[in-house]
C-alpha atoms as a PDB file:
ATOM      1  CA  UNK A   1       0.000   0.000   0.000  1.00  0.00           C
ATOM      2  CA  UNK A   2       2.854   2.209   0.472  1.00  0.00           C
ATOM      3  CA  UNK A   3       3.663   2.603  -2.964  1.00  0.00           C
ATOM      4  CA  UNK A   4      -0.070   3.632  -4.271  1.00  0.00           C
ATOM      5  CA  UNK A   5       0.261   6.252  -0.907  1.00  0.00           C
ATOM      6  CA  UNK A   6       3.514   7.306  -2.854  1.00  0.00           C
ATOM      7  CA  UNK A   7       1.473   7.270  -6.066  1.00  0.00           C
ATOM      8  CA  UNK A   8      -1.071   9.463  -4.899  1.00  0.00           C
ATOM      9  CA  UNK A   9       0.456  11.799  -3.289  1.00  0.00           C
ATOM     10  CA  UNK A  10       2.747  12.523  -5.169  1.00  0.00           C
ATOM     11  CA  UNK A  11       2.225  10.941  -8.797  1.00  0.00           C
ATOM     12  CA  UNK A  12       4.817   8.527  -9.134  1.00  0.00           C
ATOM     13  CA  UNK A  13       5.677   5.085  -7.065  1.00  0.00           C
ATOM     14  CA  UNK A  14       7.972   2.325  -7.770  1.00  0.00           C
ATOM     15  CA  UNK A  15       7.458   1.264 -11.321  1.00  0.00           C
ATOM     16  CA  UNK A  16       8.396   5.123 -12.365  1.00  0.00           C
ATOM     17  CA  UNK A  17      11.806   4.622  -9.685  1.00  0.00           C
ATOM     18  CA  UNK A  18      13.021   1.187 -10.969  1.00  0.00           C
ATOM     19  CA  UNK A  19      12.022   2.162 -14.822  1.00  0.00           C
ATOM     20  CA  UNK A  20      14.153   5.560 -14.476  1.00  0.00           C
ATOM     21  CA  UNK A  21      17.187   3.769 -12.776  1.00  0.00           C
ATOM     22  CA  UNK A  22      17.146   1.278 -15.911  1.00  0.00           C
ATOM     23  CA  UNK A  23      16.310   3.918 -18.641  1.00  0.00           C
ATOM     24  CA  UNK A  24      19.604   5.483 -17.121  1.00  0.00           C
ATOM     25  CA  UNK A  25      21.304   3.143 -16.664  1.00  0.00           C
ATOM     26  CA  UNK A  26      20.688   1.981 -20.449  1.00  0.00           C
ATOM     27  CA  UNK A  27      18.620  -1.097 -19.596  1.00  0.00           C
ATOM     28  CA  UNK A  28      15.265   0.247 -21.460  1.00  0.00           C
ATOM     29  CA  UNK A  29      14.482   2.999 -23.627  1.00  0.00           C
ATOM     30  CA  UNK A  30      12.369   5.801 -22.211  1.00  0.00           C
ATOM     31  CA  UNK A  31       9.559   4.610 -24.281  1.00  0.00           C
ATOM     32  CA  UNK A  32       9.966   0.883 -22.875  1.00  0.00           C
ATOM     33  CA  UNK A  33       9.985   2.988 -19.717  1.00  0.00           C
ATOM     34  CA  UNK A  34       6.963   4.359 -19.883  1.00  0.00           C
ATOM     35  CA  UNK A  35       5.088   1.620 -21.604  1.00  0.00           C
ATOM     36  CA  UNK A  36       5.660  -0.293 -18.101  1.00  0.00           C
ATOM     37  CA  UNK A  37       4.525   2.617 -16.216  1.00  0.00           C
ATOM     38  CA  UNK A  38       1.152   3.253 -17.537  1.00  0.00           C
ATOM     39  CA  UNK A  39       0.742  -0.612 -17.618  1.00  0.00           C
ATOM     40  CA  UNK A  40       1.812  -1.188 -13.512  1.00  0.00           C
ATOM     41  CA  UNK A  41       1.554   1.882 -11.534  1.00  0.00           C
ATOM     42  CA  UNK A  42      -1.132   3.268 -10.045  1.00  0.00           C
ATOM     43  CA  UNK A  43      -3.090   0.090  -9.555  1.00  0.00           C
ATOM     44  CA  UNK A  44      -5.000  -0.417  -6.058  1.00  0.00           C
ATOM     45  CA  UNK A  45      -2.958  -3.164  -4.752  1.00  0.00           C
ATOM     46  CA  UNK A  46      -6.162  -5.344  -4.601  1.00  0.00           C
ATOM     47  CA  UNK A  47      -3.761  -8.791  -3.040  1.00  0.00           C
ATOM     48  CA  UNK A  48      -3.339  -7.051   0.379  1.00  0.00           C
ATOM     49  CA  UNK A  49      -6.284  -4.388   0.333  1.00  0.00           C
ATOM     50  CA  UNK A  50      -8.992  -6.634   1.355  1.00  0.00           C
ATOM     51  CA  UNK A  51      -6.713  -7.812   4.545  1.00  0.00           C
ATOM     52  CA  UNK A  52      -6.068  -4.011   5.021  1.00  0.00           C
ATOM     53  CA  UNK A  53      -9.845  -3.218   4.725  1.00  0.00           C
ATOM     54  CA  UNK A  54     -10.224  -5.914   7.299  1.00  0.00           C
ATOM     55  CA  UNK A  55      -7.881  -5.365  10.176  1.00  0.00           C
ATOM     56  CA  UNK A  56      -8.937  -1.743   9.945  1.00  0.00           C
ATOM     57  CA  UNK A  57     -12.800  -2.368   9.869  1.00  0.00           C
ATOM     58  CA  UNK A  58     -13.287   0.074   6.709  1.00  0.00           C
ATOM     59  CA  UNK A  59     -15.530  -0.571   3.778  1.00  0.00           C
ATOM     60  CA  UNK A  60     -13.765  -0.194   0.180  1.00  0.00           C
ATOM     61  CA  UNK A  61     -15.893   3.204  -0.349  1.00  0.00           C
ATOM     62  CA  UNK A  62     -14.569   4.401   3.059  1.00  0.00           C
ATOM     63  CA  UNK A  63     -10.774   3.573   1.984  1.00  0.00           C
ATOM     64  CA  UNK A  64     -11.253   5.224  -1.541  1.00  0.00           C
ATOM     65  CA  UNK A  65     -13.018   8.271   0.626  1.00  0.00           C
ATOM     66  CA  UNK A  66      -9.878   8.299   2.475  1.00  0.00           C
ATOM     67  CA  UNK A  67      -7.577   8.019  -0.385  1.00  0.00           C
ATOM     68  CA  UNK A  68      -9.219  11.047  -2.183  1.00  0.00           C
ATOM     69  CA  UNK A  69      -8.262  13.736   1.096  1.00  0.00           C
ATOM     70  CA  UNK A  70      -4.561  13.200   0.405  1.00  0.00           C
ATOM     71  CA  UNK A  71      -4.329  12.422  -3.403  1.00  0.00           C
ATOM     72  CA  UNK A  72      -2.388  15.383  -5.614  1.00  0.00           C
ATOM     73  CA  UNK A  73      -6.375  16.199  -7.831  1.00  0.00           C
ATOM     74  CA  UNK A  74      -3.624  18.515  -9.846  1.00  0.00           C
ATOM     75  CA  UNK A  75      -2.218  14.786 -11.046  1.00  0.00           C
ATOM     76  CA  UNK A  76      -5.208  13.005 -12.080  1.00  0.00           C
ATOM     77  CA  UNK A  77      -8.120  13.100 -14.409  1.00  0.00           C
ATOM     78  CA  UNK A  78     -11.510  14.249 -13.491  1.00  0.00           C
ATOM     79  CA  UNK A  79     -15.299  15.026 -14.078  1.00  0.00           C
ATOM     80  CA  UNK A  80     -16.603  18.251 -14.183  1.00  0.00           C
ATOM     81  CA  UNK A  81     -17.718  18.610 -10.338  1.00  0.00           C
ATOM     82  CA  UNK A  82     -13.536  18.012  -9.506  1.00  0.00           C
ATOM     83  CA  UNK A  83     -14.076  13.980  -8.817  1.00  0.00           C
ATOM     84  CA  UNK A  84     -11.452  12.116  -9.297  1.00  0.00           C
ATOM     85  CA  UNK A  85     -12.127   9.324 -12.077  1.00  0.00           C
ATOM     86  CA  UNK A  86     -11.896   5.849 -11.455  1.00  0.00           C
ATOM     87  CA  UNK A  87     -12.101   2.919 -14.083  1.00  0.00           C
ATOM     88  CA  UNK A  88     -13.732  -0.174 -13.259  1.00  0.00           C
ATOM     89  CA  UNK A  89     -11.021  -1.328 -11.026  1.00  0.00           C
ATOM     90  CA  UNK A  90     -11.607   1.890  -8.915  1.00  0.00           C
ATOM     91  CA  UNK A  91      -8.279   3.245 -10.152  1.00  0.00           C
ATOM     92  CA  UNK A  92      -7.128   6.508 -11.046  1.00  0.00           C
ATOM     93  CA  UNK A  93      -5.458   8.046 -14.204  1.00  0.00           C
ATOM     94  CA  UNK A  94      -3.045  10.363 -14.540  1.00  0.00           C
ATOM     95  CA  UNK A  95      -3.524  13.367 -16.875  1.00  0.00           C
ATOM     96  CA  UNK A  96       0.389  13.084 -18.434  1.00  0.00           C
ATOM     97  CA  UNK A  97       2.884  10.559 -17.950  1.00  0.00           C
ATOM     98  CA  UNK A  98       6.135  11.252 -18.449  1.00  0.00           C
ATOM     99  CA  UNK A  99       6.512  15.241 -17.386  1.00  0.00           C
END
């Protein structure tokens, strides 16, 4: 969960940091890079959520409520009324990747 924190916040988690330390490092090209980025990050980390959502007694609409207070709105795409929106998987998009 740490990394989508990181990814909200502040618009980048770990795919971006391992894809730029291999684009420099001359291990992908910065289109490679980014291919792997939109495809990975971002993504609610559904595997451990539901034991999250558990031991801390909230509902999935309470946790997404909660993510929403502290996520960067300047990062991400939204509706009209300044929602955030979320794809089927109840994850976010950024408006440009690789700024």
């Amino acid at each position: 969960l740490h990394d989508y924190f990181k990814f909200l916040k502040f618009g980048f988690g770990r795919t971006s940091d391992h894809a730029s330390i291999d684009i420099r490092n001359k291990r992908l090209t910065r289109e490679e890079g980014l291919k792997l980025v939109k495809q990975y990050e971002g993504k609610i980390p559904t595997k451990y959520l539901n034991e999250f959502l558990e031991e801390f007694e909230l509902s999935r609409e309470e946790f997404l409520q909660v993510c929403d207070k502290f996520t960067d709105k300047s990062l991400f795409k939204k509706d009209e009324n300044g929602n955030l929106l979320r794809d089927e998987a109840d994850n976010i998009e950024k408006i440009a990747y690789g700024n």
